[in-house]
Protein backbone atom coordinates (compact mmCIF):
# COMPACT_ATOMS: atom_id res chain seq x y z
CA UNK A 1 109.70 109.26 101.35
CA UNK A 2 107.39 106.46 103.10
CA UNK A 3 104.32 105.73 102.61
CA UNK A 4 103.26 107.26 105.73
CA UNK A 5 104.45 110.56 104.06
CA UNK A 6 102.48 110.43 101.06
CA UNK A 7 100.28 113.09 101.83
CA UNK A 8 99.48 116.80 101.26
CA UNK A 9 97.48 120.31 102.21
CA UNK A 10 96.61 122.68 100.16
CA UNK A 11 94.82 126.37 99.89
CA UNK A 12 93.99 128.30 96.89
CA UNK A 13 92.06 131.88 96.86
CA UNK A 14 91.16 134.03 93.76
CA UNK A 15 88.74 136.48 93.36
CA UNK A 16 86.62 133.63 91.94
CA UNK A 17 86.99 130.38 94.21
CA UNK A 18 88.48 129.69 97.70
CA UNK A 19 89.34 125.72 97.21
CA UNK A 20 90.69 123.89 100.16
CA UNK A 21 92.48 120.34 99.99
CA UNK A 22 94.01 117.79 101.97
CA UNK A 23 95.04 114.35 100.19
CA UNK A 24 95.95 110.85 101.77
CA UNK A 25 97.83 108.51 99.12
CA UNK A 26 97.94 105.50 101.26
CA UNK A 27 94.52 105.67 102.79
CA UNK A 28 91.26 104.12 103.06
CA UNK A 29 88.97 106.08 100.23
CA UNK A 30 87.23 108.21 102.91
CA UNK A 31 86.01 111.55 101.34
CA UNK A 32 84.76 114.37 102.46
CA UNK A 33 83.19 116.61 99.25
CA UNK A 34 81.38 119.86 99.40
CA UNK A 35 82.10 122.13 95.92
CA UNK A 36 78.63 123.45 95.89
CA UNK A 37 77.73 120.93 92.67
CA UNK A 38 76.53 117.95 94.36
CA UNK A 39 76.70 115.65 91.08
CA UNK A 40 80.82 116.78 91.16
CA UNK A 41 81.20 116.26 94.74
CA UNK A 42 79.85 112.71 93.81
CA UNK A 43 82.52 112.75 91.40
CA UNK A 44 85.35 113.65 93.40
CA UNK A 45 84.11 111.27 96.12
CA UNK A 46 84.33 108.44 93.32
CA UNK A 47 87.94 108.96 92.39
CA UNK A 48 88.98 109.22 96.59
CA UNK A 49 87.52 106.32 97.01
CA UNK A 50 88.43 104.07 94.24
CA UNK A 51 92.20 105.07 94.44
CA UNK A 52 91.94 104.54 98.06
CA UNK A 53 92.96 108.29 98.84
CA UNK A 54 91.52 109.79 101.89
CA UNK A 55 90.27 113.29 100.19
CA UNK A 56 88.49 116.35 102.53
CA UNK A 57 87.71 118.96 99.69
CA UNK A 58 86.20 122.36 100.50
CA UNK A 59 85.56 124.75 97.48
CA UNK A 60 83.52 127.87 97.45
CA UNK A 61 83.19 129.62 94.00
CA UNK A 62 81.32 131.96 91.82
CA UNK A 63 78.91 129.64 90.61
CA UNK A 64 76.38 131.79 89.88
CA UNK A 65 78.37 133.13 87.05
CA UNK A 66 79.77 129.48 85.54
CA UNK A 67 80.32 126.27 87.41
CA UNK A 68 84.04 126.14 85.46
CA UNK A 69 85.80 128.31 87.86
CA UNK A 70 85.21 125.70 90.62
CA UNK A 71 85.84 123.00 88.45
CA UNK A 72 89.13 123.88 87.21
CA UNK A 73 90.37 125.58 90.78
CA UNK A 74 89.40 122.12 92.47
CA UNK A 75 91.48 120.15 89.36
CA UNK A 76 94.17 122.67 90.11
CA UNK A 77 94.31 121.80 93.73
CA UNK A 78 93.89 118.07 93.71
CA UNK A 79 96.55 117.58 91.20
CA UNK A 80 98.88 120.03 93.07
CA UNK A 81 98.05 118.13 96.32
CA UNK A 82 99.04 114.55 94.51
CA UNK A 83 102.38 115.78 93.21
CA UNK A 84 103.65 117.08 96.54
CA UNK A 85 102.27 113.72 97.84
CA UNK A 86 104.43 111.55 95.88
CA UNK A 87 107.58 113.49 95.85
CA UNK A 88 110.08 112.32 93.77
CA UNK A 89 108.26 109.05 92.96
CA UNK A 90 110.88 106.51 94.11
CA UNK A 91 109.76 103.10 93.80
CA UNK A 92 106.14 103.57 92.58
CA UNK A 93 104.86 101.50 89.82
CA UNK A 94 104.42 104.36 87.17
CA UNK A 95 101.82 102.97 84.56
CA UNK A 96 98.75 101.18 84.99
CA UNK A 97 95.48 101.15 82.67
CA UNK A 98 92.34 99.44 82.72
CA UNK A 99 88.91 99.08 80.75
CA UNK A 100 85.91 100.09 83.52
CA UNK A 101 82.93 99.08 82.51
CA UNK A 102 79.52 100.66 84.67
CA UNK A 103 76.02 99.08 82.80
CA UNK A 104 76.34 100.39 79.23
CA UNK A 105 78.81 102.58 79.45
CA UNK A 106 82.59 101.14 78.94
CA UNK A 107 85.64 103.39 78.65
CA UNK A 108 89.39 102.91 78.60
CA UNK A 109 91.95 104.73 80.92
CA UNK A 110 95.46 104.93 81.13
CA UNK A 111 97.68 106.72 83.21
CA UNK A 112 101.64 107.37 83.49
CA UNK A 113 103.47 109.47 86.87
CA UNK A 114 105.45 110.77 83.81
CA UNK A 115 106.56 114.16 85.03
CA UNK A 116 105.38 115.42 81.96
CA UNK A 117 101.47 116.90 82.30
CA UNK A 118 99.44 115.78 78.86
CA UNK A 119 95.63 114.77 78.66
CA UNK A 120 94.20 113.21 75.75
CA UNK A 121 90.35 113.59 75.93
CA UNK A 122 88.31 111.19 74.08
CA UNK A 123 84.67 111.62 75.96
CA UNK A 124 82.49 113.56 73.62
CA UNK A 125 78.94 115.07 74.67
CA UNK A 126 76.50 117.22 72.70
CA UNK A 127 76.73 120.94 73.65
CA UNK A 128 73.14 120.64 74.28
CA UNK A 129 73.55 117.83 77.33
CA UNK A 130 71.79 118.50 80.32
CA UNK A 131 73.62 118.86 82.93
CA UNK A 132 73.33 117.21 86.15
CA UNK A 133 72.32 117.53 89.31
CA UNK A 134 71.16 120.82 90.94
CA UNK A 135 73.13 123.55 90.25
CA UNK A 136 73.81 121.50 86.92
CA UNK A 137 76.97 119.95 86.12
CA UNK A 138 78.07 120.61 82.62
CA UNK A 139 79.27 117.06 81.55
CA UNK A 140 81.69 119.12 79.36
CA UNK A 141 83.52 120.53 82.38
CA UNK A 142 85.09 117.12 83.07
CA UNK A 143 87.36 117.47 80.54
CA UNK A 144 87.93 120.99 82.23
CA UNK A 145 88.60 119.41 85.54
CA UNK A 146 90.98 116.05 84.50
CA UNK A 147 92.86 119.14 82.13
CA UNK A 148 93.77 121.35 85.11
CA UNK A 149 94.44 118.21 87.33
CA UNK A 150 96.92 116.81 84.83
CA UNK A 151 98.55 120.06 84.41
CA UNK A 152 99.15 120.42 88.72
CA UNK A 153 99.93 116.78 89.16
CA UNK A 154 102.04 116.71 85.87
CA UNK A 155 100.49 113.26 84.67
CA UNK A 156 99.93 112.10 81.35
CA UNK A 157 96.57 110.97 80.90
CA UNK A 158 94.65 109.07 78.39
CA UNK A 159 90.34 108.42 78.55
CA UNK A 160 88.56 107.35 75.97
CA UNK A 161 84.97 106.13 75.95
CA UNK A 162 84.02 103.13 73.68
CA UNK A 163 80.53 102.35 74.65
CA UNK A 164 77.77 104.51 76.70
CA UNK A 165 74.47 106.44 76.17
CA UNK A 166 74.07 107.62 79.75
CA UNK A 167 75.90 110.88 80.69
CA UNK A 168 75.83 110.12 84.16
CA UNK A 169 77.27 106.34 83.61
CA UNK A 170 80.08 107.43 81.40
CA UNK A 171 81.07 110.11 83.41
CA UNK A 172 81.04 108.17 86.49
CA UNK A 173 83.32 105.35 84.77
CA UNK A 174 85.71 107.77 83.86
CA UNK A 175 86.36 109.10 87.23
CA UNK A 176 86.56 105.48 88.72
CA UNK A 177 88.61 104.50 85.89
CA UNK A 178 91.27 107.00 86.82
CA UNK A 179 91.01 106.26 90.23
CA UNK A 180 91.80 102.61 89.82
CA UNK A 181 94.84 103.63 87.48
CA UNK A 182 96.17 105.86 90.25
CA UNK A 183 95.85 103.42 92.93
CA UNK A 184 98.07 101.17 90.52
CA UNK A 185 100.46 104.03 89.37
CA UNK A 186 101.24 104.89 93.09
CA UNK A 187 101.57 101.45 94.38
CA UNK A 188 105.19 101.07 95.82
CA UNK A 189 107.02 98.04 94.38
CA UNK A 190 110.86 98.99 94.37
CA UNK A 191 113.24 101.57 95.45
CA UNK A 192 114.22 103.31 92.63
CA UNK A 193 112.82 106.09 90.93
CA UNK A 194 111.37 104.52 87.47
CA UNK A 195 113.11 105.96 84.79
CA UNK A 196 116.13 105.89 82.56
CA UNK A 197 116.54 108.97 83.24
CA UNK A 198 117.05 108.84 87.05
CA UNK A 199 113.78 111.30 87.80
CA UNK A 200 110.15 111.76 87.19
């Protein structure tokens, strides 16, 4: 597969969301967000644009029951659309990490195109947060979100925070974290696939 390949569509309907998706691996980090939760579409528009994916994201969903539906459908899709984008993997770089730092808040990604979906979590926020934005964005529902997205891309995943007091700027580092590690992890820099094993 080329790099002017790496790309994917995708649709998913349930009797609680409708989530639409295209992704661009090799792009130019131009989004296009709308999920109803503006402080998520910010989200979302921070890890297209740091990874340098061109994302257009359209997700309709029961919010007025729980914001989680939405959350986890558009994790579900995202994920789904990067693992059809890569294919079988051949030549990308596999592993990349990085500390991201945004004013206080500092936290720690890491990232391997593993085959094998596992997220280990380590961003921890009262239950009694406030959420953000308007409808409010449970900060717990990122975990949600990077869970389902793991799961559909089959990534292993590792964030941990180390330093923050702002919800906002540790969230916001975590998404831009991952999206640095992905634009890494995809980069092409050989033409084999990169494993012992002969696939990913």
């Amino acid at each position: 597969m080329s790099t002017a390949d790496r790309r994917a569509a995708k649709d998913r309907t349930t009797k609680e969301t409708t989530v639409q998706a295209t992704l661009v691996v090799d792009g130019s980090g131009r989004t296009d967000v709308s999920t109803g939760l503006p402080f998520f579409d910010h989200m979302v528009e921070q890890l297209g644009r740091h990874a340098s994916f061109d994302v257009t994201l359209r997700a309709e969903g029961d919010l007025q029951v729980d914001a989680h539906h939405t959350v986890e459908d558009v994790g579900i899709v995202l994920g789904g659309c990067l693992a059809e984008a890569l294919g079988d993997k051949v030549g990308v770089r596999r592993f990349a990490s990085l500390l991201l730092p945004l004013d206080e808040a500092l936290v720690e990604v890491a990232i391997d195109l593993s085959g094998r979906p596992f997220l280990a979590y380590g961003l921890e926020f009262a239950p009694d947060t406030p959420g953000l934005g308007n409808p409010p964005f449970n900060p717990q529902l990122a975990e949600e979100f990077w869970r389902a997205f793991v799961t559909a891309a089959g990534v292993t995943l590792h964030i941990r925070g180390l330093e923050g007091k702002n919800t906002h700027h540790v969230l916001e580092a975590s998404f831009k974290g991952v999206a640095r590690c992905l634009r890494d992890a995809v980069r092409i820099e050989g033409g084999q696939i990169p494993s012992t094993k002969g696939s990913l």
